[in-house]
N, C-alpha and C. Protein backbone atom coordinates (compact mmCIF):
# COMPACT_ATOMS: atom_id res chain seq x y z
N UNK A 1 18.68 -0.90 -20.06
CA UNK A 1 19.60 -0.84 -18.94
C UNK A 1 18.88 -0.45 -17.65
N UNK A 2 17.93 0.50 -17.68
CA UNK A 2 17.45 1.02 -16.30
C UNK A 2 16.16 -0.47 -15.79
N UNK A 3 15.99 -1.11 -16.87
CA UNK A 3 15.06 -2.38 -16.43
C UNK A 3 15.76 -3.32 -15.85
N UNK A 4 16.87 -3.36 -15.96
CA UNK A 4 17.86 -4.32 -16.20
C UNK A 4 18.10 -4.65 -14.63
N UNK A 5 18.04 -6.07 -14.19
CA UNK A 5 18.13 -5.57 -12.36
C UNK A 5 19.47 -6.25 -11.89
N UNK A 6 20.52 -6.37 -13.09
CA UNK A 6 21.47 -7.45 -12.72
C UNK A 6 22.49 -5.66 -12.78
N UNK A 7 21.75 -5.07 -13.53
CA UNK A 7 23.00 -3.46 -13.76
C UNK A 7 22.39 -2.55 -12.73
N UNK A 8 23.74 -1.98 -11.79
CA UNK A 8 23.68 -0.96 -11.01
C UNK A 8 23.83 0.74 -11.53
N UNK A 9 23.00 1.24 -11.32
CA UNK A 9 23.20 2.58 -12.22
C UNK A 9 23.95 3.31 -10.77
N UNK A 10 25.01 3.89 -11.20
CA UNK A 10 26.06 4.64 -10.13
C UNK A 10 25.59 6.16 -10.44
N UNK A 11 25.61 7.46 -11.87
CA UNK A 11 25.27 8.22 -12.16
C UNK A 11 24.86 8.08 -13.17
N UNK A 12 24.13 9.64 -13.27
CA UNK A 12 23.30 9.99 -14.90
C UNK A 12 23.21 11.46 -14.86
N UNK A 13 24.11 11.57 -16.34
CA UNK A 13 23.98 12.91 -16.31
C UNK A 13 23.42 13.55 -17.65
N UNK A 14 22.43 14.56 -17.97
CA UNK A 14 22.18 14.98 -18.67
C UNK A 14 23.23 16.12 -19.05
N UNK A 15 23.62 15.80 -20.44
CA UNK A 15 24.88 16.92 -21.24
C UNK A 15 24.59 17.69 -21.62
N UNK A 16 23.74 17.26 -22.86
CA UNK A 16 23.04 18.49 -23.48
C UNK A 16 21.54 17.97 -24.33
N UNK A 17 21.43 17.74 -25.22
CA UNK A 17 19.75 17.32 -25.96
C UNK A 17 20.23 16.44 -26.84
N UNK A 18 21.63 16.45 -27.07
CA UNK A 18 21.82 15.02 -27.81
C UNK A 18 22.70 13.99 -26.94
N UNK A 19 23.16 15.20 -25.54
CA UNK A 19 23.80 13.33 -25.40
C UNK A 19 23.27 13.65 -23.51
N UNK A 20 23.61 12.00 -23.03
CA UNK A 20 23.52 11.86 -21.48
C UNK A 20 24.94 11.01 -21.25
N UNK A 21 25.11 11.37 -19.92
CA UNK A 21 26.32 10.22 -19.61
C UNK A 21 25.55 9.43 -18.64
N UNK A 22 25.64 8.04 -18.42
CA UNK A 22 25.26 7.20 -17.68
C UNK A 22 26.40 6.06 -16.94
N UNK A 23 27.09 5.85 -16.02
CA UNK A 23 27.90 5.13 -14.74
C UNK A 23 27.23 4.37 -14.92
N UNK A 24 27.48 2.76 -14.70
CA UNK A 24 26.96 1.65 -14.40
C UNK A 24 28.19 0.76 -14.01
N UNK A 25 27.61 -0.21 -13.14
CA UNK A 25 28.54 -1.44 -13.11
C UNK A 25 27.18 -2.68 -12.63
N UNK A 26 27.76 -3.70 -13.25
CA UNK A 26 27.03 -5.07 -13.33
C UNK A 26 27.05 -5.16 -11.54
N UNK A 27 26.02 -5.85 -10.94
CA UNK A 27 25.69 -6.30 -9.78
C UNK A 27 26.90 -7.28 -9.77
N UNK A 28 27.52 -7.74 -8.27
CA UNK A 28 28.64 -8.69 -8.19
C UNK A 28 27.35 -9.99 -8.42
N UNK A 29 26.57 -9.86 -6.96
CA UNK A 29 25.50 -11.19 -7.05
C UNK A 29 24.01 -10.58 -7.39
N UNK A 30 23.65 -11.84 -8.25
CA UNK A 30 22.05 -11.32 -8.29
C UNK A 30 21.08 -11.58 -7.51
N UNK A 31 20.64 -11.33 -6.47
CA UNK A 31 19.66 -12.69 -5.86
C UNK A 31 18.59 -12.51 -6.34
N UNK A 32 18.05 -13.91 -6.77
CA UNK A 32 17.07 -14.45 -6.99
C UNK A 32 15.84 -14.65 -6.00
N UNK A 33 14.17 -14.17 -6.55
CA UNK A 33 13.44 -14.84 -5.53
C UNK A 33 13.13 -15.83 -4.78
N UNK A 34 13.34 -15.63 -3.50
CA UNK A 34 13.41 -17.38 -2.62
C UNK A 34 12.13 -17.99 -2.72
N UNK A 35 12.40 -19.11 -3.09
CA UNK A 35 11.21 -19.92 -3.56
C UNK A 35 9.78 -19.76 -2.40
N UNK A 36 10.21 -19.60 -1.24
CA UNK A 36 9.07 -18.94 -0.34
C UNK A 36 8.17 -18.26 -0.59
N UNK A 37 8.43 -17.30 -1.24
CA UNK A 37 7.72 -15.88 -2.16
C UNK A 37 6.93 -16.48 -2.17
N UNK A 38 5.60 -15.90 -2.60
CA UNK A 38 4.21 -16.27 -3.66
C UNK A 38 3.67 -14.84 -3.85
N UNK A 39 3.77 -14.58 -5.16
CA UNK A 39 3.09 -12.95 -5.03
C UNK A 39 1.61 -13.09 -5.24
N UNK A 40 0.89 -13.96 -6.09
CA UNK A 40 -0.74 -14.51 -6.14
C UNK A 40 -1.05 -14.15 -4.39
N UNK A 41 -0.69 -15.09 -3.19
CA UNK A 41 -1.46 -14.94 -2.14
C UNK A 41 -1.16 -13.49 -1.24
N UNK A 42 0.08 -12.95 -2.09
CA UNK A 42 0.19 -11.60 -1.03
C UNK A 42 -0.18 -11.01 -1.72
N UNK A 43 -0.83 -10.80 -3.15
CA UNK A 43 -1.60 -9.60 -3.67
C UNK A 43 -3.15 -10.08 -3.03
N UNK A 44 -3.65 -11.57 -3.29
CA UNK A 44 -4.96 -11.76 -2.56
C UNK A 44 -5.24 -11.13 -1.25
N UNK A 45 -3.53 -11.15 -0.37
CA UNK A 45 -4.25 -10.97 0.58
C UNK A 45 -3.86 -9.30 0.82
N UNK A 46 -3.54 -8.50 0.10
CA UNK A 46 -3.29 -7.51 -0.13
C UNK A 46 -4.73 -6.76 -0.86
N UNK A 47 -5.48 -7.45 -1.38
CA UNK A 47 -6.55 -6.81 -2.14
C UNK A 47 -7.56 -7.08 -0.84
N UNK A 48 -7.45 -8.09 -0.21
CA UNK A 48 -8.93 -8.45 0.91
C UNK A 48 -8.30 -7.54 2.03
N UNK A 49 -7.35 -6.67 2.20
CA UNK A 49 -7.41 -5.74 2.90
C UNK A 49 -7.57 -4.23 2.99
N UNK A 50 -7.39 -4.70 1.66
CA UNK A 50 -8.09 -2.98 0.95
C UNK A 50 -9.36 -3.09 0.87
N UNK A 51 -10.19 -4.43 0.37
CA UNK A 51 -11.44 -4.51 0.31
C UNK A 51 -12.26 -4.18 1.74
N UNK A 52 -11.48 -4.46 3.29
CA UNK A 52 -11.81 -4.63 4.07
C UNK A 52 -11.73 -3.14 4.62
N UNK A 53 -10.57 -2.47 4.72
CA UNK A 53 -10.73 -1.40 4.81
C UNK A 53 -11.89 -0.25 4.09
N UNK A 54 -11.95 -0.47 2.51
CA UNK A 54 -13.01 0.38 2.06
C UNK A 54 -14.44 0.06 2.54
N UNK A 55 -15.02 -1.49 2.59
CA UNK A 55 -16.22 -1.11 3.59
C UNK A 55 -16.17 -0.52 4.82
N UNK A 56 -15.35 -0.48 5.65
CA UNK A 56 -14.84 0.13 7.01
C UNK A 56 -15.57 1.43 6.25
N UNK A 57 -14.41 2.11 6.02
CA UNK A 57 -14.77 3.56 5.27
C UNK A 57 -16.19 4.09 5.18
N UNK A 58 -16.60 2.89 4.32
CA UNK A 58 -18.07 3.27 3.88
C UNK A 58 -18.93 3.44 4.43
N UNK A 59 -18.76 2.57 5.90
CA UNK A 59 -19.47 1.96 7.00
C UNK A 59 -19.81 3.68 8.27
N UNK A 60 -18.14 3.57 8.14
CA UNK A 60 -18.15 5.13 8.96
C UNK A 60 -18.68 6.66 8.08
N UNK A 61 -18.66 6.25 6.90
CA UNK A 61 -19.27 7.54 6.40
C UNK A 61 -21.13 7.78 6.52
N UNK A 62 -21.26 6.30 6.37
CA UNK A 62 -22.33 5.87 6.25
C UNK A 62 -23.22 6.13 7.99
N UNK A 63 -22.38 6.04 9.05
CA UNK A 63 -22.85 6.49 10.13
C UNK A 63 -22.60 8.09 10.52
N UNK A 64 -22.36 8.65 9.62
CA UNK A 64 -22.10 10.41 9.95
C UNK A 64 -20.95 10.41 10.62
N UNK A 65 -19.57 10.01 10.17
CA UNK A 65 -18.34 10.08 10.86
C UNK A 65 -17.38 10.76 9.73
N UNK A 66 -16.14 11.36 10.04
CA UNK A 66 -15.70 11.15 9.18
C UNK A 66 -14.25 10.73 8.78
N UNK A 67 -13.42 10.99 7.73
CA UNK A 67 -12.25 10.01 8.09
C UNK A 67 -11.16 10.80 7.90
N UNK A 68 -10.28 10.65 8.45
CA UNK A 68 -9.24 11.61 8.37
C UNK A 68 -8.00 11.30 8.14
N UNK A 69 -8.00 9.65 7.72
CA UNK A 69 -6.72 9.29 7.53
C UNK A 69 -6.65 7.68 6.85
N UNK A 70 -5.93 7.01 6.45
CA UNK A 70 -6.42 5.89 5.84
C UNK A 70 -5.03 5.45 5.28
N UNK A 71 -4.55 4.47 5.48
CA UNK A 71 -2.95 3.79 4.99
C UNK A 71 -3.66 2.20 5.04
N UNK A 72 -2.04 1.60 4.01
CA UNK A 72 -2.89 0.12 3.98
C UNK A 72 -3.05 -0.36 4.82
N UNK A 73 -2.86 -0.13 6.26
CA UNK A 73 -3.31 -0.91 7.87
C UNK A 73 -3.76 -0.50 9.15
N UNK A 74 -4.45 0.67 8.58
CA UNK A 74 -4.87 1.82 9.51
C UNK A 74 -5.64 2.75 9.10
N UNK A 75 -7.04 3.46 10.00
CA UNK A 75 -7.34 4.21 9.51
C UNK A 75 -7.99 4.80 10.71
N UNK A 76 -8.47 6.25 10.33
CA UNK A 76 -8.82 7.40 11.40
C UNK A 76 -9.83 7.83 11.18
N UNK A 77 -10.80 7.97 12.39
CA UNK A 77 -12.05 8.32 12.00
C UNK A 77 -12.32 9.78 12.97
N UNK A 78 -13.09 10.80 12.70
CA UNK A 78 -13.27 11.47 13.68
C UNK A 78 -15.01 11.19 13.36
N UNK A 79 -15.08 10.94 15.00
CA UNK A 79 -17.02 10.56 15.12
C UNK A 79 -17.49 11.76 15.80
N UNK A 80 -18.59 11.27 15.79
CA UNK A 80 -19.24 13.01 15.84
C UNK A 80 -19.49 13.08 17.37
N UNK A 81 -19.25 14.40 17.90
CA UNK A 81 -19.36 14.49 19.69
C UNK A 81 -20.35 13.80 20.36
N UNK A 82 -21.01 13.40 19.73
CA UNK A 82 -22.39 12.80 21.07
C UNK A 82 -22.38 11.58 21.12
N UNK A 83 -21.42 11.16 20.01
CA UNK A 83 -20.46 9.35 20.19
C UNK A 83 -20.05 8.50 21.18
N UNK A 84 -20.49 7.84 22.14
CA UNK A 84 -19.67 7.62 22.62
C UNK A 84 -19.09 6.08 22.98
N UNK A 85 -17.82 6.01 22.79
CA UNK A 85 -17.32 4.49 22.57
C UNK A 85 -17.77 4.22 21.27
N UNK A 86 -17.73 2.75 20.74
CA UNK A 86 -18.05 2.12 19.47
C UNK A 86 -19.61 2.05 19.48
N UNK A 87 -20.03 2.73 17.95
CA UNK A 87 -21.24 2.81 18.11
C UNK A 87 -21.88 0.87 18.14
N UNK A 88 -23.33 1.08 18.04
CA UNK A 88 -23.60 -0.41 17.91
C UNK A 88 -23.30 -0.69 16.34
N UNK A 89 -23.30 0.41 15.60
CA UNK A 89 -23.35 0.17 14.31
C UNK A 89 -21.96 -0.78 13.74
N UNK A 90 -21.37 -0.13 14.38
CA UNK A 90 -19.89 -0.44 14.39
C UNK A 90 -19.62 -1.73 14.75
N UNK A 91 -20.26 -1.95 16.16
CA UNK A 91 -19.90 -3.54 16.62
C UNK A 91 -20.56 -4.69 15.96
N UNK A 92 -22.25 -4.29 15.36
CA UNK A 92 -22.49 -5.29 14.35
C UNK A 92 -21.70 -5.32 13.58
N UNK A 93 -21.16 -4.57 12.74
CA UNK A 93 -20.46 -4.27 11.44
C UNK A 93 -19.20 -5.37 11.37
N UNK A 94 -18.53 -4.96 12.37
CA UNK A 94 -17.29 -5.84 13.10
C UNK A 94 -17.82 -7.32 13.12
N UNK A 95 -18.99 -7.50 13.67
CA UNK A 95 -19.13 -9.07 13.87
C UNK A 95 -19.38 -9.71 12.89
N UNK A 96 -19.83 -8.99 11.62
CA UNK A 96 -20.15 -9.92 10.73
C UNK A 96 -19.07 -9.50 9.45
N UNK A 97 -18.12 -9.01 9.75
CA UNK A 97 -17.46 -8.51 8.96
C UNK A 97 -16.76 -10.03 8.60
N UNK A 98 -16.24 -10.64 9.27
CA UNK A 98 -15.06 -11.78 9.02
C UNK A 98 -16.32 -12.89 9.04
């Protein structure tokens, strides 16, 4: 039932060690995935941005920086004070990255 994606779970209650109560009612509509979808090219392109980000990472650790933050489309670096602007390391890095 809790796999189940056509059943709405309303409550759940634990009674005691032998029993639970569980609320449900059937979904009115189910929708179905719109044929648009493709999950193959949004995990591909979901993995080549993690891939892209972790050399980033590596790149800035690898120049004495460090990182302070990192989500799947963003990330934070703190560089070290005598930094200033994008190192060159960085802008090669960038150019041959893609």
């Amino acid at each position: 039932m809790v796999f189940d994606n056509t059943i709405e779970i309303i409550d759940a209650v634990h009674l005691n060690s032998h029993l639970d109560r569980v609320v449900f009612r059937r979904k009115e509509q189910f929708m179905e995935c719109p044929e648009t979808n493709n999950v193959p090219i949004a995990a591909c392109v979901t993995a080549h941005g993690r891939r892209l980000l972790f050399k980033t990472i590596m790149e800035a650790v690898k120049l004495g920086n460090n990182i302070l933050y990192c989500d799947t489309d963003s990330l934070f670096i703190k560089r070290k004070k005598w930094q200033k602007g994008i190192s060159e390391g960085y802008k090669n890095y960038f150019k041959n990255l893609f």
